[in-house]
Protein backbone atom coordinates (compact mmCIF):
# COMPACT_ATOMS: atom_id res chain seq x y z
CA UNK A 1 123.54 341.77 111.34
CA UNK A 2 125.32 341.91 107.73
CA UNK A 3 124.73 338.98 105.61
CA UNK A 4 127.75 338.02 104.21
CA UNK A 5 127.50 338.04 100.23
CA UNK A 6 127.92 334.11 98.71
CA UNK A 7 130.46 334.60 95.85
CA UNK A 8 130.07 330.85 94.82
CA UNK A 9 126.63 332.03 93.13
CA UNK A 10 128.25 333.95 90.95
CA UNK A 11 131.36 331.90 90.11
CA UNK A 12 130.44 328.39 89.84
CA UNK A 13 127.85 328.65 87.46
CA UNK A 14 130.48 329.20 85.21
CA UNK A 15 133.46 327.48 86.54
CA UNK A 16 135.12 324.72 84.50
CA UNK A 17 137.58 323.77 87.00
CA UNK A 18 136.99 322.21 90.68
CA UNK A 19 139.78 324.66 92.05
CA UNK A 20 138.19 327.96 92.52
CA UNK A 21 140.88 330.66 92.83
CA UNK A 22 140.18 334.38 93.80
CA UNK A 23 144.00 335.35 94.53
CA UNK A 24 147.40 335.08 92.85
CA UNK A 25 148.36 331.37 93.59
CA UNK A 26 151.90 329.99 92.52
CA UNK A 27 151.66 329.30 89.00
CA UNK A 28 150.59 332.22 87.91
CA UNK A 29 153.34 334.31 90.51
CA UNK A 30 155.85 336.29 87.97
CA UNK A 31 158.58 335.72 90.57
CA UNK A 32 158.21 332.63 90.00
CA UNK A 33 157.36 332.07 85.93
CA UNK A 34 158.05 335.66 84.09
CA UNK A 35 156.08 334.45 81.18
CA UNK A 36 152.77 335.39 83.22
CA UNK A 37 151.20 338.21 83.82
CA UNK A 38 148.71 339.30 86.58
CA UNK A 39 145.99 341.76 85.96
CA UNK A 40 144.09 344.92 86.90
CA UNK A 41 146.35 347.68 88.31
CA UNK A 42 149.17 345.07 89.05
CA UNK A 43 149.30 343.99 85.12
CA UNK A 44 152.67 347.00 84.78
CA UNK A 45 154.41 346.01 87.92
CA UNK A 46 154.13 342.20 87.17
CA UNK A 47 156.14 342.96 83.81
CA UNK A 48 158.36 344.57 85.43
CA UNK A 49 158.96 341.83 88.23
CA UNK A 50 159.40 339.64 85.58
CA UNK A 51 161.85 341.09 84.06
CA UNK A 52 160.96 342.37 80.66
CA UNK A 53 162.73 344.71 78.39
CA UNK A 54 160.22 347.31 78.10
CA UNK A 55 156.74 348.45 79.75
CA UNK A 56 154.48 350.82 78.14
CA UNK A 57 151.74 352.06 79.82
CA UNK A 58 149.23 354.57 78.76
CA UNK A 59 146.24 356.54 80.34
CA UNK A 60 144.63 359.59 80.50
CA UNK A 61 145.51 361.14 83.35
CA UNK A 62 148.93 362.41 82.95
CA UNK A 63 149.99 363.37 86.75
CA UNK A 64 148.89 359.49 87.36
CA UNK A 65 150.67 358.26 85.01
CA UNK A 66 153.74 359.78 85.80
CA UNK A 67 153.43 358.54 89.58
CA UNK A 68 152.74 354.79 88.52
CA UNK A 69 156.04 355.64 86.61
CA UNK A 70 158.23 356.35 89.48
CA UNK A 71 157.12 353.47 91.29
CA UNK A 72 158.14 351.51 88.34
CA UNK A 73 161.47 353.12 88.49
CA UNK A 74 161.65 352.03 92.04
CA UNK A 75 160.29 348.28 92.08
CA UNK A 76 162.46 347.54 89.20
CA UNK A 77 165.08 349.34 91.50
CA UNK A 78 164.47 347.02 94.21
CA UNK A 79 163.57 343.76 92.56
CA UNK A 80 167.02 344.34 90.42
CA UNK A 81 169.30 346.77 92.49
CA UNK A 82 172.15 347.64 90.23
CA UNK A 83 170.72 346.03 86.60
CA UNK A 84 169.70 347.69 83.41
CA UNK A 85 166.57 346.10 83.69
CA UNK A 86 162.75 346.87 81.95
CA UNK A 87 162.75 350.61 80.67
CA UNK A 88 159.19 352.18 81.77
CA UNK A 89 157.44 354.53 79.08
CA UNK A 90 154.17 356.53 80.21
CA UNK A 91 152.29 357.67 77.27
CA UNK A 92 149.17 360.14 78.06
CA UNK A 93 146.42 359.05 75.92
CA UNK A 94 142.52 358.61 75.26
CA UNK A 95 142.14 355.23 74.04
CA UNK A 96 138.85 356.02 72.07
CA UNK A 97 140.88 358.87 70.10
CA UNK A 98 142.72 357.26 66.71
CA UNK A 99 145.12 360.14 66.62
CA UNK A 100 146.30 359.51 70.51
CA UNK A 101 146.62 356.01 69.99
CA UNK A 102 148.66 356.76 66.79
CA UNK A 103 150.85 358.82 68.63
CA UNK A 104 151.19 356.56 71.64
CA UNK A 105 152.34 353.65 69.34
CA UNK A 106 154.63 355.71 67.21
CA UNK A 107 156.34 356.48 70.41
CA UNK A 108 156.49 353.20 71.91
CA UNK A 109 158.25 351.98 68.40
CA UNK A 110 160.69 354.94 68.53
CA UNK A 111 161.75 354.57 72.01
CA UNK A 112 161.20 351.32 72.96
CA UNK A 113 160.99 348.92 69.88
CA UNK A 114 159.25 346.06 68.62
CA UNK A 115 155.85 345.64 71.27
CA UNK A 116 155.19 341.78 71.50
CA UNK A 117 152.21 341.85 74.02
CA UNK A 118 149.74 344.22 74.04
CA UNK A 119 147.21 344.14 77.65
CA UNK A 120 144.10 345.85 77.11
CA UNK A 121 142.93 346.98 80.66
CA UNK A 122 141.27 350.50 80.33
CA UNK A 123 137.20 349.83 81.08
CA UNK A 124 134.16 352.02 81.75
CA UNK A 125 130.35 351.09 82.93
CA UNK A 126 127.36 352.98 82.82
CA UNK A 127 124.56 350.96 85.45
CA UNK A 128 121.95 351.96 83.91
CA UNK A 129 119.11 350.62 81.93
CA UNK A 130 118.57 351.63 77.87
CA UNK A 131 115.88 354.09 78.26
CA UNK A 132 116.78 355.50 81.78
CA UNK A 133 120.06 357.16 81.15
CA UNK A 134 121.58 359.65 78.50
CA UNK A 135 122.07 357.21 75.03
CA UNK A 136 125.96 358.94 74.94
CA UNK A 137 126.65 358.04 78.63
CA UNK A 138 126.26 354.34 77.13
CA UNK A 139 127.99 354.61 73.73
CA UNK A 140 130.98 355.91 75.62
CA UNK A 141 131.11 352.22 77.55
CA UNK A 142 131.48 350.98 73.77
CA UNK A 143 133.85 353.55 72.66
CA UNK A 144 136.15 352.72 75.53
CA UNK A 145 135.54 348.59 75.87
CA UNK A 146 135.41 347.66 72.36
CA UNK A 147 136.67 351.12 70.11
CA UNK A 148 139.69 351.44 72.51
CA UNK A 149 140.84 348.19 72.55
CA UNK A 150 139.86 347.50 68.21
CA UNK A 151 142.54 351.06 68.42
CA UNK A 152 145.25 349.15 70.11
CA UNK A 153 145.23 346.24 68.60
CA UNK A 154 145.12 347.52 65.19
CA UNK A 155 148.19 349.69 65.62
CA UNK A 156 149.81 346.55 67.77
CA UNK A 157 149.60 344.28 64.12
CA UNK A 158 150.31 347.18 62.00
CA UNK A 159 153.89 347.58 63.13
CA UNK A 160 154.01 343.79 64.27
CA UNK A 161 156.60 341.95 61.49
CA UNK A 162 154.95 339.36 59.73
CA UNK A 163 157.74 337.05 61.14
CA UNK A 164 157.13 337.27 64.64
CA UNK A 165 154.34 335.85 66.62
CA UNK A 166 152.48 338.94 69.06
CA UNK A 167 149.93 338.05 72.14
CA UNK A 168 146.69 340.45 72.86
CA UNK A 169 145.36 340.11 76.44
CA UNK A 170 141.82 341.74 76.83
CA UNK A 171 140.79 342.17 80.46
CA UNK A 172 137.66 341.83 80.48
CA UNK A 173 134.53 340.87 83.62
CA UNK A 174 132.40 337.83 84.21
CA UNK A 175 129.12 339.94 82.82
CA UNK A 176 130.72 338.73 79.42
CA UNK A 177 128.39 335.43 80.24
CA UNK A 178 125.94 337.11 82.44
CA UNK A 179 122.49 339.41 81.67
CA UNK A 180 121.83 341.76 84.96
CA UNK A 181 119.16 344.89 84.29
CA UNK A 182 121.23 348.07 84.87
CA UNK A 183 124.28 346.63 82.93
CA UNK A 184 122.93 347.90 79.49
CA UNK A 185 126.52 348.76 78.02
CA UNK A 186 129.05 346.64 79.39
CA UNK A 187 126.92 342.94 79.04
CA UNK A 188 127.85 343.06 74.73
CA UNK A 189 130.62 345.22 74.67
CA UNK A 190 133.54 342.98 76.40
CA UNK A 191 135.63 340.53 75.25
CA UNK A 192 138.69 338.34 76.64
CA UNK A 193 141.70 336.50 75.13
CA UNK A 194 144.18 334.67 77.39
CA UNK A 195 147.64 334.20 75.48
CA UNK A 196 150.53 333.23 77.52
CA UNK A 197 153.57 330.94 76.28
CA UNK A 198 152.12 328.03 78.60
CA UNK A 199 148.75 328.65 77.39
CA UNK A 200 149.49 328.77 74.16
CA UNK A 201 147.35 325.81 73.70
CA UNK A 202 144.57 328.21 74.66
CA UNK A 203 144.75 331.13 72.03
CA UNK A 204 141.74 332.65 70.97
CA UNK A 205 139.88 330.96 73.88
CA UNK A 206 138.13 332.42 76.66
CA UNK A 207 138.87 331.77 79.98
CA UNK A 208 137.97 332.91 83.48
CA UNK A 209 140.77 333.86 86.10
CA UNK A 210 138.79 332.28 88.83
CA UNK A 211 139.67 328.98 86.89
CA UNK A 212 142.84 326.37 87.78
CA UNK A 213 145.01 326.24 85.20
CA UNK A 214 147.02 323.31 86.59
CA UNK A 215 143.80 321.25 86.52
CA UNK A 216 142.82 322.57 82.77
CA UNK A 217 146.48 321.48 81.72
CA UNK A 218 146.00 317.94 83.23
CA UNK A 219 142.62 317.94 81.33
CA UNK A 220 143.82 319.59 78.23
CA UNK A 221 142.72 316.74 75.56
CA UNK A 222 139.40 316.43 77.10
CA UNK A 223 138.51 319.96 76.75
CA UNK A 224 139.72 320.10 73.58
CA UNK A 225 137.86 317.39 72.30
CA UNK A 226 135.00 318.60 73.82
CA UNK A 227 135.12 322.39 73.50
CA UNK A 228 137.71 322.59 70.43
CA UNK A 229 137.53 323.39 67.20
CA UNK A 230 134.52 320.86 65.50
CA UNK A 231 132.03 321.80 67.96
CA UNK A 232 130.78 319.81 70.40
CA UNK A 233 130.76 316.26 70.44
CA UNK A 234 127.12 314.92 71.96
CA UNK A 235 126.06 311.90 73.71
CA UNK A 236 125.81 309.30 70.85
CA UNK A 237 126.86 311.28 67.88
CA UNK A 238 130.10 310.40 66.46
């Protein structure tokens, strides 16, 4: 007989919130709010259900890219028969290569204008533990998780104008707060920020998706006062 696997002993260590959430609930549904944005392989077609201008996406795998294209093409198609709605660019790049991401940005500006969010998504892990596996198989987890996405968001504020107000989403995995032996590369080299208009309140915070943001709004003084800037404020000290 299988044992099922007990998810809760991963998640609630480091859950804030007394909702636990492992699916797309309502708030957070871009039908419903296009402000939001899902994540993982849906993060494209959730911009596009939402109704943005422009989508830029960006791999390294150029027949794969051009395939999550089309079905761009076609969801925007069918969410919005008949409207000159979001205009899909693939760029083929390597995110760890300055010169690609150069080139992918210069495009993006030339064909699709001002970029206001940026999503980094692209993520690599090597389980192995420092001293068992090649030393380059495990820089190449920080080239991708940390080089890649320092690449993107560099060129994203470079051509950002100083007047405007840009949002960097870093997908990023629960090891962030975790230690686990064969995880030599990915435990340091991830990081996370949440910006949305609605969670504004929230920039430059870390936050985990399994988390209810309806509750943390409803609570938003209290974790400020606790968590915020300052510090923490212990039992007795003023």
């Amino acid at each position: 007989m299988t044992e099922e696997i007990d998810y809760n002993i991963v998640k609630w260590q480091a859950q804030l919130t007394s909702k636990i959430h492992r699916d797309l609930y309502p708030l957070l549904d871009p039908h419903n709010n296009p402000a939001l944005s899902a994540a993982a392989d849906k993060i494209a077609s959730t911009w596009v259900i939402a109704g943005s201008a422009g989508v830029v996406i960006t791999g390294r795998n150029a027949d794969k890219l051009r395939k999550v294209e089309e079905q761009l093409e076609l969801l925007k198609k069918s969410e919005f028969p008949g409207e000159p709605r979001t205009r899909v660019l693939s760029v083929p790049a390597d995110v760890t290569k300055e010169t690609k991401v150069a080139n992918l940005w210069s495009r993006a500006g030339k064909e699709r204008g001002q970029v206001n969010v940026v999503v980094n998504n692209a993520g690599t892990l090597t389980q192995a533990k420092t001293g068992e596996d090649a030393p380059a198989n495990l820089w190449r987890d920080f080239e991708v998780n940390v080089k890649g996405a320092q690449l993107n968001i560099h060129h994203f504020l470079a051509r950002l104008p100083s007047s405007s107000t840009g949002t960097v989403l870093d997908i990023s995995t629960g090891i962030l707060g975790e230690t686990y032996p064969n995880f030599a590369s990915i435990s340091p080299a991830n990081s996370l920020w949440l910006c949305t208009e609605r969670a504004e309140w929230l920039r430059g915070g870390l936050v985990s998706v399994n988390w209810d943001f309806e509750e943390m709004e409803e609570h938003r003084e209290e974790i400020w006062r606790r968590f915020g800037k300052g510090g923490h404020s212990w039992a007795g000290k003023s």
